[in-house]
C-alpha atoms as a PDB file:
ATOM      1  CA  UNK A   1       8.793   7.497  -1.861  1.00  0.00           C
ATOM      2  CA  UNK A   2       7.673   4.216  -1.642  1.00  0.00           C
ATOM      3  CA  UNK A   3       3.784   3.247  -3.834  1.00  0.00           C
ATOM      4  CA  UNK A   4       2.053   0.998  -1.867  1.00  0.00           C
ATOM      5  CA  UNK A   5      -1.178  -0.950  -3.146  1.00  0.00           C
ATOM      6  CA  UNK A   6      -3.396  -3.208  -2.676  1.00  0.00           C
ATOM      7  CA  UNK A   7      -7.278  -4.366  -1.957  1.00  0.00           C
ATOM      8  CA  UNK A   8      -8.955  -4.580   1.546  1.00  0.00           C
ATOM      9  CA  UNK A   9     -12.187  -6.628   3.018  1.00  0.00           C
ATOM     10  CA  UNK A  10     -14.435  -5.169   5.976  1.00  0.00           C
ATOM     11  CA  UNK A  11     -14.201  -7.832   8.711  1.00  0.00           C
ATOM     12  CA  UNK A  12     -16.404  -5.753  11.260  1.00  0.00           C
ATOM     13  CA  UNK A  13     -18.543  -2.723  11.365  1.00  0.00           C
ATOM     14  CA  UNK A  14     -20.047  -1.926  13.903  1.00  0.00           C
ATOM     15  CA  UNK A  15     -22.163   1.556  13.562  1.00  0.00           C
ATOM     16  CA  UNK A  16     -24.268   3.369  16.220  1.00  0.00           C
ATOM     17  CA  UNK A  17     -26.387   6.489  16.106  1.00  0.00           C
ATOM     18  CA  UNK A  18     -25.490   8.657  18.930  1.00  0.00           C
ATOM     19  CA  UNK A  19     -27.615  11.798  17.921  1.00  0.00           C
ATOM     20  CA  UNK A  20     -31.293  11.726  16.903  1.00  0.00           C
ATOM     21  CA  UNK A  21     -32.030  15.591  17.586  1.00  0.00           C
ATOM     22  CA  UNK A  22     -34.864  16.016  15.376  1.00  0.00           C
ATOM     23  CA  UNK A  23     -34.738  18.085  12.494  1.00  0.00           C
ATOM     24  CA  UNK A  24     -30.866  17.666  12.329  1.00  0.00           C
ATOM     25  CA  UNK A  25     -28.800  15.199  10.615  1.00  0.00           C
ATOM     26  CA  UNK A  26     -27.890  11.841  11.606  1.00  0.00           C
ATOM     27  CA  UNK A  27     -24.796  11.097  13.401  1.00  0.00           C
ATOM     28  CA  UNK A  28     -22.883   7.639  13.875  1.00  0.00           C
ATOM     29  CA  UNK A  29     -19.663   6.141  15.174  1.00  0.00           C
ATOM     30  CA  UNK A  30     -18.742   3.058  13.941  1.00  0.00           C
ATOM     31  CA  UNK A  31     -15.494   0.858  14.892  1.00  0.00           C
ATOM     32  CA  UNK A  32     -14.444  -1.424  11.689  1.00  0.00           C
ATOM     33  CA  UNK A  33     -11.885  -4.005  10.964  1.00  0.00           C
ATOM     34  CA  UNK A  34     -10.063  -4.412   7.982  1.00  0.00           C
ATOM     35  CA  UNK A  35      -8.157  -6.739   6.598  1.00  0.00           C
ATOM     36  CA  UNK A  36      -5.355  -5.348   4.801  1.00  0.00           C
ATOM     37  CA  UNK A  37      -3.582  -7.465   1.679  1.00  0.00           C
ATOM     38  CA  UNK A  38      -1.110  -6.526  -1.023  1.00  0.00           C
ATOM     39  CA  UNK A  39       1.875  -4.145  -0.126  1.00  0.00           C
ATOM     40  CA  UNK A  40       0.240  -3.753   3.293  1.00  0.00           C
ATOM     41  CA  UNK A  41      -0.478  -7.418   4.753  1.00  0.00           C
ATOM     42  CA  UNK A  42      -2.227  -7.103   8.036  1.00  0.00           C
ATOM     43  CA  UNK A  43      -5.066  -5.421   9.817  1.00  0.00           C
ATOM     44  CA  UNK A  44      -6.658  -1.866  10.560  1.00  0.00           C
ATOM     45  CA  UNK A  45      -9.009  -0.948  13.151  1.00  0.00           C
ATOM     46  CA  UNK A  46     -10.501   2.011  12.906  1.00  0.00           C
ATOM     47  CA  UNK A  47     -13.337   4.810  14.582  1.00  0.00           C
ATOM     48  CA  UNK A  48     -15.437   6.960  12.120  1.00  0.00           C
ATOM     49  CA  UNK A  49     -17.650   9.349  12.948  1.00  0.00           C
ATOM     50  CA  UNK A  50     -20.423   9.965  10.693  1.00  0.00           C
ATOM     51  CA  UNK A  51     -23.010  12.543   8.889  1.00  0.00           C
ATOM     52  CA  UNK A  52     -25.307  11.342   6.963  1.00  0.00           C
ATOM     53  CA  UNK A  53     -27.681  13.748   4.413  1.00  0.00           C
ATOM     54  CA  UNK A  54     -31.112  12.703   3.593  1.00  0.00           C
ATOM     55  CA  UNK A  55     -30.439  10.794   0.770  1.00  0.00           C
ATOM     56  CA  UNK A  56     -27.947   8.649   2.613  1.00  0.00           C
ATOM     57  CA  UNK A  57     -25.281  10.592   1.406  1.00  0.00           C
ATOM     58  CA  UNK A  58     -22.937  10.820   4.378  1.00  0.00           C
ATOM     59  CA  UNK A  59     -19.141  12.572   5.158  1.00  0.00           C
ATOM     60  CA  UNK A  60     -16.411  10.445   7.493  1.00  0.00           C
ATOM     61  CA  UNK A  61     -13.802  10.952   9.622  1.00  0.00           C
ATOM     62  CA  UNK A  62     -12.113   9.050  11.405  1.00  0.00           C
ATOM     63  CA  UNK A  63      -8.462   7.215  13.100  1.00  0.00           C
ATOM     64  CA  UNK A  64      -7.057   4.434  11.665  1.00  0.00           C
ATOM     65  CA  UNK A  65      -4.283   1.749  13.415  1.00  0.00           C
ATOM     66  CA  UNK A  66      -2.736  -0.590  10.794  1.00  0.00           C
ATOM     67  CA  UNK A  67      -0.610  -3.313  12.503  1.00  0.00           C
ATOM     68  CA  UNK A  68       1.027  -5.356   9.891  1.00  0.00           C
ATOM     69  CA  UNK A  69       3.654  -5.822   7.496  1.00  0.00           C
ATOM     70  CA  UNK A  70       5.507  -3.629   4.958  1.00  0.00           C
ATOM     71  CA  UNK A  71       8.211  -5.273   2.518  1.00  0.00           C
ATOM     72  CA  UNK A  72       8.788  -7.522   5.463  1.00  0.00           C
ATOM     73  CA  UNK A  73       8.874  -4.791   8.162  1.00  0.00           C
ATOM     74  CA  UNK A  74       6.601  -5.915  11.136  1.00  0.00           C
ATOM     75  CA  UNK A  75       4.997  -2.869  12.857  1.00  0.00           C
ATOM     76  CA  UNK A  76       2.109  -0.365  13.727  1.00  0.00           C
ATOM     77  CA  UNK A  77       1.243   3.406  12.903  1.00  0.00           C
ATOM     78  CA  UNK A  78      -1.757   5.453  12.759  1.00  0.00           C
ATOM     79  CA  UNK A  79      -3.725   6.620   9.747  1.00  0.00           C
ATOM     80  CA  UNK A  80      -6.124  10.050   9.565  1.00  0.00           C
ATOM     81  CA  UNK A  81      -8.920   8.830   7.527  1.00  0.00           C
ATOM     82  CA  UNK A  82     -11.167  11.722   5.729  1.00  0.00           C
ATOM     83  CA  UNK A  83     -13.764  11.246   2.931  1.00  0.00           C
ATOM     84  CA  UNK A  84     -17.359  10.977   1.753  1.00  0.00           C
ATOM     85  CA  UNK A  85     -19.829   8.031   0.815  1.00  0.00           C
ATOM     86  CA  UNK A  86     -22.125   8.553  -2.248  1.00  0.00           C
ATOM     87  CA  UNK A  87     -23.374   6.565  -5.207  1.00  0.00           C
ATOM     88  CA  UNK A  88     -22.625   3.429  -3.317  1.00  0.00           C
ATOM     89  CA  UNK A  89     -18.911   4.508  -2.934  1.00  0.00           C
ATOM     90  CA  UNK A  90     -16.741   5.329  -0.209  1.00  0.00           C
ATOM     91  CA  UNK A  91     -13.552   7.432  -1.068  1.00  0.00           C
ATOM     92  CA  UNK A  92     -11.401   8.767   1.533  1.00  0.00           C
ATOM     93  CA  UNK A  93      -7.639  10.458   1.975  1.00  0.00           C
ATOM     94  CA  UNK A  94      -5.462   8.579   4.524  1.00  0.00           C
ATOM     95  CA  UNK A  95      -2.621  10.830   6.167  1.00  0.00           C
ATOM     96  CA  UNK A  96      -0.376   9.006   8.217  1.00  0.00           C
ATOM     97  CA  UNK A  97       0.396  10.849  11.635  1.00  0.00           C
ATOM     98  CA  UNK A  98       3.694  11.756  12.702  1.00  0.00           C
ATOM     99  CA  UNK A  99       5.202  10.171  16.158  1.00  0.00           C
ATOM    100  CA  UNK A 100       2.346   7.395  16.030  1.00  0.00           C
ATOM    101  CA  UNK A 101       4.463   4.393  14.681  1.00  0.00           C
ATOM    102  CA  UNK A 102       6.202   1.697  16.278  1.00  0.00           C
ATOM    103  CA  UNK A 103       8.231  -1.548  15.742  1.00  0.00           C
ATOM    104  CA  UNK A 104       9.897  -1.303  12.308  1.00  0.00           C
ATOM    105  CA  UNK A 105       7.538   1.067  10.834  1.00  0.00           C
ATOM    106  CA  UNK A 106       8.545   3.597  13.204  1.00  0.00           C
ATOM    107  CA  UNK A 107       8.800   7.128  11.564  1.00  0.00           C
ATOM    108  CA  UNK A 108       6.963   6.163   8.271  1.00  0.00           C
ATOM    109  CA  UNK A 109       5.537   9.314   6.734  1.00  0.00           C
ATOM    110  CA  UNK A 110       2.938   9.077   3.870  1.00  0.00           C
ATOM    111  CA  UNK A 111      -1.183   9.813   2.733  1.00  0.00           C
ATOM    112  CA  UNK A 112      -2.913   7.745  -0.388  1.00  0.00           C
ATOM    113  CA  UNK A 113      -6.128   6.806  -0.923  1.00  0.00           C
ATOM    114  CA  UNK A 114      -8.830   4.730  -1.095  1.00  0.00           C
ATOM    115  CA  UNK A 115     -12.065   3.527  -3.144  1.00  0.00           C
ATOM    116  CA  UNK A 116     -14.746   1.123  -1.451  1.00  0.00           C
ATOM    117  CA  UNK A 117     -17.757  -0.220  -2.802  1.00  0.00           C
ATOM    118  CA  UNK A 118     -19.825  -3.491  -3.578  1.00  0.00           C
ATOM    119  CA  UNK A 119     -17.511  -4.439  -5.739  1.00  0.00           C
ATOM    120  CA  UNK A 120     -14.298  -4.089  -3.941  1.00  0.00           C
ATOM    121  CA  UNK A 121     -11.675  -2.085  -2.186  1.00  0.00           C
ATOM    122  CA  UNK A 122      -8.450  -0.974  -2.654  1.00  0.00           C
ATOM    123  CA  UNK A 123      -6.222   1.703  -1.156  1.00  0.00           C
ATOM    124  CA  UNK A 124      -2.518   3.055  -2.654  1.00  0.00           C
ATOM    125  CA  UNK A 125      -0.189   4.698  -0.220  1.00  0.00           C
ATOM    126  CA  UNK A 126       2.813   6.623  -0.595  1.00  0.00           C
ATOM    127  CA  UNK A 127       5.315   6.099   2.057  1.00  0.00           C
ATOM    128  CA  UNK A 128       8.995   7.125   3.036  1.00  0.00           C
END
């Protein structure tokens, strides 16, 4: 297995409520852009869907497509994104999904990681 690493920047975020029930939690969906750099040099757009606690606490999911390079392998797959946002930090697992690649990436297999805050954000991904 290949390590990958390497940092990231939000380019977009876009974030919605889409259920205000009252006395229940507060849902979002948000559609983001990244820019990816380091072992990964390219771009991922991606759909969360979000809870958020009263303290502004909140648990993600969401669907990430990376289309970019990989030791000079143009291509595309698609990421499962799962994690949680507190003290000002979002951590997540990334699992990439089987039969969702294309170009030269096709048939990567992998998961990692990542940490995002205010003071930057980097991901590591191991990859066959």
């Amino acid at each position: 297995m290949a390590e990958l690493e390497g940092t990231f920047r939000v380019m977009s975020w876009e974030e919605k409520q889409y259920d205000a029930a009252p006395g229940q939690p507060k849902f979002t969906h948000a559609r983001v852009t990244h820019e990816l750099m380091g072992a990964i040099e390219g771009e991922a757009s991606i759909c969360y869907l979000m809870v958020y606690r009263p303290d502004e606490t909140a648990n993600f999911v969401g669907l990430a497509t990376v289309t970019g390079t990989i030791e000079g392998r143009d291509g595309s797959f698609v990421m499962q994104d799962v994690g949680t946002f507190e003290n000002g930090v979002a951590r997540g697992r990334w699992t990439i999904l089987p039969g969702l690649s294309s170009g030269e990436l096709r048939g990567i297999r992998g998961d990692g990681h990542f940490a995002s805050s205010s003071d930057g954000a980097s991901y590591r991904l191991e990859v066959d």
